[in-house]
C-alpha atoms as a PDB file:
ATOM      1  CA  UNK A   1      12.564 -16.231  -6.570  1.00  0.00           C
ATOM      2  CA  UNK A   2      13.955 -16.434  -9.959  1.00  0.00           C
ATOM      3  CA  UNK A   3      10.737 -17.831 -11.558  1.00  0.00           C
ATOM      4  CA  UNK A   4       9.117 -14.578  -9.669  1.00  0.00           C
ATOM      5  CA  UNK A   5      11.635 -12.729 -11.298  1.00  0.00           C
ATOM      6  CA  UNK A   6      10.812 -14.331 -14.977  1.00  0.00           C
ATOM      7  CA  UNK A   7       6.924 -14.119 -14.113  1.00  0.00           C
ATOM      8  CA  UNK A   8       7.099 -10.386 -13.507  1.00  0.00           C
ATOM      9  CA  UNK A   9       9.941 -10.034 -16.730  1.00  0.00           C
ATOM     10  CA  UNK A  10       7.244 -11.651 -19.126  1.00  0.00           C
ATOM     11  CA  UNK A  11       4.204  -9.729 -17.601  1.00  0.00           C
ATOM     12  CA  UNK A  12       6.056  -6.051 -18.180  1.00  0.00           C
ATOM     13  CA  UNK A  13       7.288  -7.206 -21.534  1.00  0.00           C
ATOM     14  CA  UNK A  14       3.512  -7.416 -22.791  1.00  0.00           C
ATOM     15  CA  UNK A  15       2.613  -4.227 -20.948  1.00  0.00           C
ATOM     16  CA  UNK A  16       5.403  -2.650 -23.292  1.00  0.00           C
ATOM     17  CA  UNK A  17       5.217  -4.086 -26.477  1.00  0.00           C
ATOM     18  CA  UNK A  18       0.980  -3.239 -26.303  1.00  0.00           C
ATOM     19  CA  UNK A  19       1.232   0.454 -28.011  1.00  0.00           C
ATOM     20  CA  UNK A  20      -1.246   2.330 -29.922  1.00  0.00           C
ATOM     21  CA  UNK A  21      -0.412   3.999 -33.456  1.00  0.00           C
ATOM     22  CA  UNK A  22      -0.596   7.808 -33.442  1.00  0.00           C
ATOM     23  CA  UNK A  23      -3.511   8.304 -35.297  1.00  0.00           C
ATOM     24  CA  UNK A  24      -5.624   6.820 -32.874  1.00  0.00           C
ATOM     25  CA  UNK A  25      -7.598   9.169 -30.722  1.00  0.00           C
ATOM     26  CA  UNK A  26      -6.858   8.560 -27.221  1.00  0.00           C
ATOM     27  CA  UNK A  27      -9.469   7.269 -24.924  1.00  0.00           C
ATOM     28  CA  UNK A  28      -8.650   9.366 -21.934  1.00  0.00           C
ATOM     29  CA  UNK A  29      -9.212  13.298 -22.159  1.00  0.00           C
ATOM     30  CA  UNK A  30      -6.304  15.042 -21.106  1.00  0.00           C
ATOM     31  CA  UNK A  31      -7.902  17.951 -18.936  1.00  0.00           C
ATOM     32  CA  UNK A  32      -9.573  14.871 -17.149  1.00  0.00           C
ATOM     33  CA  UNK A  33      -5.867  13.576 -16.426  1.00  0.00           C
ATOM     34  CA  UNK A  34      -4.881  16.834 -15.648  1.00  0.00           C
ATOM     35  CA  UNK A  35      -7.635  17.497 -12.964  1.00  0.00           C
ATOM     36  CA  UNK A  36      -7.299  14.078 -11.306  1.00  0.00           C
ATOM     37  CA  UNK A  37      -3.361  15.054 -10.548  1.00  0.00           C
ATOM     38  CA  UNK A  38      -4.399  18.425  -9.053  1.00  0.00           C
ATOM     39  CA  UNK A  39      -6.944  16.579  -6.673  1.00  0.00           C
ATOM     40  CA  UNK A  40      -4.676  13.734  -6.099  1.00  0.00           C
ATOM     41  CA  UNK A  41      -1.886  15.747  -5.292  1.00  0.00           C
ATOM     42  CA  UNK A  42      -4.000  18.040  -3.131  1.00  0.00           C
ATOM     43  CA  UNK A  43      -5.224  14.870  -1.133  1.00  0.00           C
ATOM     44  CA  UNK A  44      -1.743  13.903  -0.714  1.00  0.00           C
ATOM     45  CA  UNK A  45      -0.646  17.086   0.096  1.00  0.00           C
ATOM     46  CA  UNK A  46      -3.137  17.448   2.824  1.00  0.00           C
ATOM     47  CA  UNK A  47      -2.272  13.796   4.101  1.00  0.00           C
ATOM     48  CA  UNK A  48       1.280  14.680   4.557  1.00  0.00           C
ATOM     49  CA  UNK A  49       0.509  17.696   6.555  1.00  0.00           C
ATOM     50  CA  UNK A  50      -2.532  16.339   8.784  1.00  0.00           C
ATOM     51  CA  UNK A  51       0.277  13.072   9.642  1.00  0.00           C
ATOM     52  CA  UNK A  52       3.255  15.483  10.830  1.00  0.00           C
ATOM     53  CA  UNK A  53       0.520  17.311  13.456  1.00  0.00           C
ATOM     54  CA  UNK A  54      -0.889  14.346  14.736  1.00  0.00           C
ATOM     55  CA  UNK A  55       2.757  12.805  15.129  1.00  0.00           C
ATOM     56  CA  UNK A  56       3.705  15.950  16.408  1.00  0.00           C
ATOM     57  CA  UNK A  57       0.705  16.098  18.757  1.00  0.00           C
ATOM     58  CA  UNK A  58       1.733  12.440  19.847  1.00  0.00           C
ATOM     59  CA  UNK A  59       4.684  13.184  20.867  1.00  0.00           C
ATOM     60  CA  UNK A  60       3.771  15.863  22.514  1.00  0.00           C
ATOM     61  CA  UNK A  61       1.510  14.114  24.450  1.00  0.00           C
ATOM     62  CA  UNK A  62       3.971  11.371  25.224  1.00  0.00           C
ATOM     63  CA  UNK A  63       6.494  13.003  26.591  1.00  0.00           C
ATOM     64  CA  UNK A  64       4.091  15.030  29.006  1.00  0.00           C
ATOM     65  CA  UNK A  65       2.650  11.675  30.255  1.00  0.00           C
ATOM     66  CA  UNK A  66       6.047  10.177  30.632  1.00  0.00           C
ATOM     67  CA  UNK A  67       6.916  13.466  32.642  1.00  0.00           C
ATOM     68  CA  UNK A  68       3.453  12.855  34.692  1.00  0.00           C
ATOM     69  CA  UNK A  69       4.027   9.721  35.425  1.00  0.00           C
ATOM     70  CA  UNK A  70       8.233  10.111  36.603  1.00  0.00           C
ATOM     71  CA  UNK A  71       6.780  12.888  38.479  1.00  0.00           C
ATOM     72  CA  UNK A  72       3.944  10.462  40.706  1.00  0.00           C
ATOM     73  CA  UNK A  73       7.738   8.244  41.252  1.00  0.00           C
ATOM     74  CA  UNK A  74       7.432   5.436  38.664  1.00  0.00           C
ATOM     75  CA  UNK A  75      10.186   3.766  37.349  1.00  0.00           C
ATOM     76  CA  UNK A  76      11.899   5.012  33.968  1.00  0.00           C
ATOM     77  CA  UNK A  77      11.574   1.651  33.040  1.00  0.00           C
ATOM     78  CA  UNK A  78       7.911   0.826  33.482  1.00  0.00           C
ATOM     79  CA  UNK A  79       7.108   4.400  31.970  1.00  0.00           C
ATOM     80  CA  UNK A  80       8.699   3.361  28.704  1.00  0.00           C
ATOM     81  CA  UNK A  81       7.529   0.020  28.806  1.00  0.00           C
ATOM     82  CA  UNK A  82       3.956   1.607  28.998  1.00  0.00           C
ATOM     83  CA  UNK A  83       4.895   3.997  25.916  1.00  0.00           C
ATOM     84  CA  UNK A  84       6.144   1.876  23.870  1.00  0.00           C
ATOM     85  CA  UNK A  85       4.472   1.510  19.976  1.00  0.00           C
ATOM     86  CA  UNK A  86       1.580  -0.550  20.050  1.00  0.00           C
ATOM     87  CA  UNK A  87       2.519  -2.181  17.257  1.00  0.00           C
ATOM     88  CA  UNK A  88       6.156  -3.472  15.512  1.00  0.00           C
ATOM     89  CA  UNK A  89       7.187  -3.021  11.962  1.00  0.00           C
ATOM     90  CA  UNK A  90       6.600  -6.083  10.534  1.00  0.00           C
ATOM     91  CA  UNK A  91       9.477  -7.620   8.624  1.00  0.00           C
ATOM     92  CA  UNK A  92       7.190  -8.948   5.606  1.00  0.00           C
ATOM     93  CA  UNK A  93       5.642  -4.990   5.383  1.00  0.00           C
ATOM     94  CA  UNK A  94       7.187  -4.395   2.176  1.00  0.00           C
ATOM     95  CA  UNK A  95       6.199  -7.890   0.964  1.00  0.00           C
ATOM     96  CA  UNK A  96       2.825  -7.317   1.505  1.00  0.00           C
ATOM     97  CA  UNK A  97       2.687  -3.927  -0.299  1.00  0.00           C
ATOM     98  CA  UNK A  98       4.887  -5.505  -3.060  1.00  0.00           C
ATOM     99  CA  UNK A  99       2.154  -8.515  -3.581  1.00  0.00           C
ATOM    100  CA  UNK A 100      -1.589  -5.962  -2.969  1.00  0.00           C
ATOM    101  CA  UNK A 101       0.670  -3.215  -5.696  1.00  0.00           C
ATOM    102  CA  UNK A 102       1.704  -6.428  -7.996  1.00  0.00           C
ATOM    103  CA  UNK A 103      -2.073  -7.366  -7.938  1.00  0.00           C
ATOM    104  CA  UNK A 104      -2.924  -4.194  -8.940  1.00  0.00           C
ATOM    105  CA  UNK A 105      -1.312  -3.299 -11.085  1.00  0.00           C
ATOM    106  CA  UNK A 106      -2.019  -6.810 -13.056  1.00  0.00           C
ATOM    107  CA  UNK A 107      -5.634  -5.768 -12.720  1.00  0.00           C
ATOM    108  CA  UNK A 108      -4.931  -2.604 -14.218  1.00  0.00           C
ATOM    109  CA  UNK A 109      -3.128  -4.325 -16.975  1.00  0.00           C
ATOM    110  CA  UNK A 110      -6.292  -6.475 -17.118  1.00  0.00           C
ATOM    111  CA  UNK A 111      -8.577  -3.477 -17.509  1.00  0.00           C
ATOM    112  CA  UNK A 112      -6.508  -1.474 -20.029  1.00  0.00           C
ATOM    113  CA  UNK A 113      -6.746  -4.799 -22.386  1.00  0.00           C
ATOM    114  CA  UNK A 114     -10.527  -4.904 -22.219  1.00  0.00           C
ATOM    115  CA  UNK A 115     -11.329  -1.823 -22.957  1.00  0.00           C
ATOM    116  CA  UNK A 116     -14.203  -0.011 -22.565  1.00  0.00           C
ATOM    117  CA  UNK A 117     -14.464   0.521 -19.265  1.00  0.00           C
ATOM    118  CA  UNK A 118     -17.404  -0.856 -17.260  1.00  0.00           C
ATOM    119  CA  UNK A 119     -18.782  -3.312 -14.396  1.00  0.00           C
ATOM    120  CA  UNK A 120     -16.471  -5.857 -15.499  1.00  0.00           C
ATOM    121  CA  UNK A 121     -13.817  -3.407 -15.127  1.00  0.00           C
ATOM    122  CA  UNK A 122     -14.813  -3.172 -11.017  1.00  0.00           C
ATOM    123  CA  UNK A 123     -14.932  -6.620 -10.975  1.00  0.00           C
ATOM    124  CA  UNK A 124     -11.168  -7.428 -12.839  1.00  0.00           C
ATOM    125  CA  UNK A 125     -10.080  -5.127  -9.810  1.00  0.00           C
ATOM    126  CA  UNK A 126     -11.639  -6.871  -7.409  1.00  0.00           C
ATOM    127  CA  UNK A 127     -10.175 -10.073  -7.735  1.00  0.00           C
ATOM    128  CA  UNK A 128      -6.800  -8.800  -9.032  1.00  0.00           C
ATOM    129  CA  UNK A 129      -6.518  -7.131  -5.424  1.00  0.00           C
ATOM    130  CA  UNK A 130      -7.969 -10.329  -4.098  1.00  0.00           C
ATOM    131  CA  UNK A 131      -5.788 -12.356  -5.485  1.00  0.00           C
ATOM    132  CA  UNK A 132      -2.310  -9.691  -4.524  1.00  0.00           C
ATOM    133  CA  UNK A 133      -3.659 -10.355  -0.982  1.00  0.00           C
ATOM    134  CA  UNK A 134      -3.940 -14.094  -1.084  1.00  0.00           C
ATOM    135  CA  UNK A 135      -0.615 -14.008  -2.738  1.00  0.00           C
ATOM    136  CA  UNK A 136       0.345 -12.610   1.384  1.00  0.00           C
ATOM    137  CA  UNK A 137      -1.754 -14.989   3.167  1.00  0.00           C
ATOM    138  CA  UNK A 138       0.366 -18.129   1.120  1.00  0.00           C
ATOM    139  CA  UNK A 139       3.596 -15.990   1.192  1.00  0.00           C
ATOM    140  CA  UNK A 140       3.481 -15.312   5.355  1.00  0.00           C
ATOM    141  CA  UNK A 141       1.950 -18.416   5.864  1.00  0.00           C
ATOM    142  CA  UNK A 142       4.904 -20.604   3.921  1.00  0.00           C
ATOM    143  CA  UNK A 143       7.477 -18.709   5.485  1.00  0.00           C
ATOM    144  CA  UNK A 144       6.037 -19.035   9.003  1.00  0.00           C
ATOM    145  CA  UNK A 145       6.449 -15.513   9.813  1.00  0.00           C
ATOM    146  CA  UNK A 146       5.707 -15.265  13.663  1.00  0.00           C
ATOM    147  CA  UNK A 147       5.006 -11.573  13.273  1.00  0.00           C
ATOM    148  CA  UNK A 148       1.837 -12.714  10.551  1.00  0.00           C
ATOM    149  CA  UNK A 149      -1.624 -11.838  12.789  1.00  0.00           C
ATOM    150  CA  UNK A 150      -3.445 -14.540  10.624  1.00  0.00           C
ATOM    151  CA  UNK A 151      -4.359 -18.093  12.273  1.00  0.00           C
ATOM    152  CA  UNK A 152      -4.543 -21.174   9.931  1.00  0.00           C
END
């Protein structure tokens, strides 16, 4: 953990000591910036409401099933065995988005040193995410996580 620690220490050091002088021109056009906020804050916007319905909805629908089905005389205990999530939080979830968001964010690093941006660009991203995602495979697979889906 502490050579993680060190790894990711060293990698944000060079991230912050890159700067440009002033009287470069910068590369990215503001109202560009501006207008990919607005959309992605839109989009997120949108997300946030469309989720709370269909949870909403969900639960909605759960409890009149559970009520349906106490009604026809089954057990309170089969009906929430038969409603229960289909799936549990997994205990290496934040792990996982730490290593795919450590991977790219490297690749972003990656991109913003070989500048202009192009194919190669697409393909820095590529394996950067690639490589966050093999970082899980090796991390769930050393710790023998039992909740990990993947079989070696």
């Amino acid at each position: 953990m502490k050579r993680l620690m060190l790894l990711l220490t060293c990698l944000s050091s060079v991230a912050l000591v890159h700067a440009q002088p002033e009287a470069v021109k910068p590369i990215i056009d503001r109202d560009i910036v501006r207008d990919l906020l607005q959309i992605s804050g839109i989009l997120t916007g949108l997300f946030l409401v469309i989720t709370f319905f269909l949870t909403l909805l969900r639960t909605w629908l759960d409890a009149r099933l559970k009520s349906k089905l106490v009604d026809r005389g089954a057990t309170e205990g089969t009906v929430a065995q038969l409603l229960q999530p289909l799936k549990k939080e997994s205990r290496m979830e934040p792990v996982k988005w730490f290593t795919i968001l450590t991977g790219l964010g490297i690749g972003l690093l990656l991109i913003n040193f070989t500048q202009p941006i192009g194919l190669h660009s697409l393909a820095i991203m590529s394996f950067s995410l690639a490589a966050g995602f093999l970082g899980y495979y090796l991390i769930t697979k050393k710790t023998g996580d039992p909740d990990n889906n993947s079989h070696p």
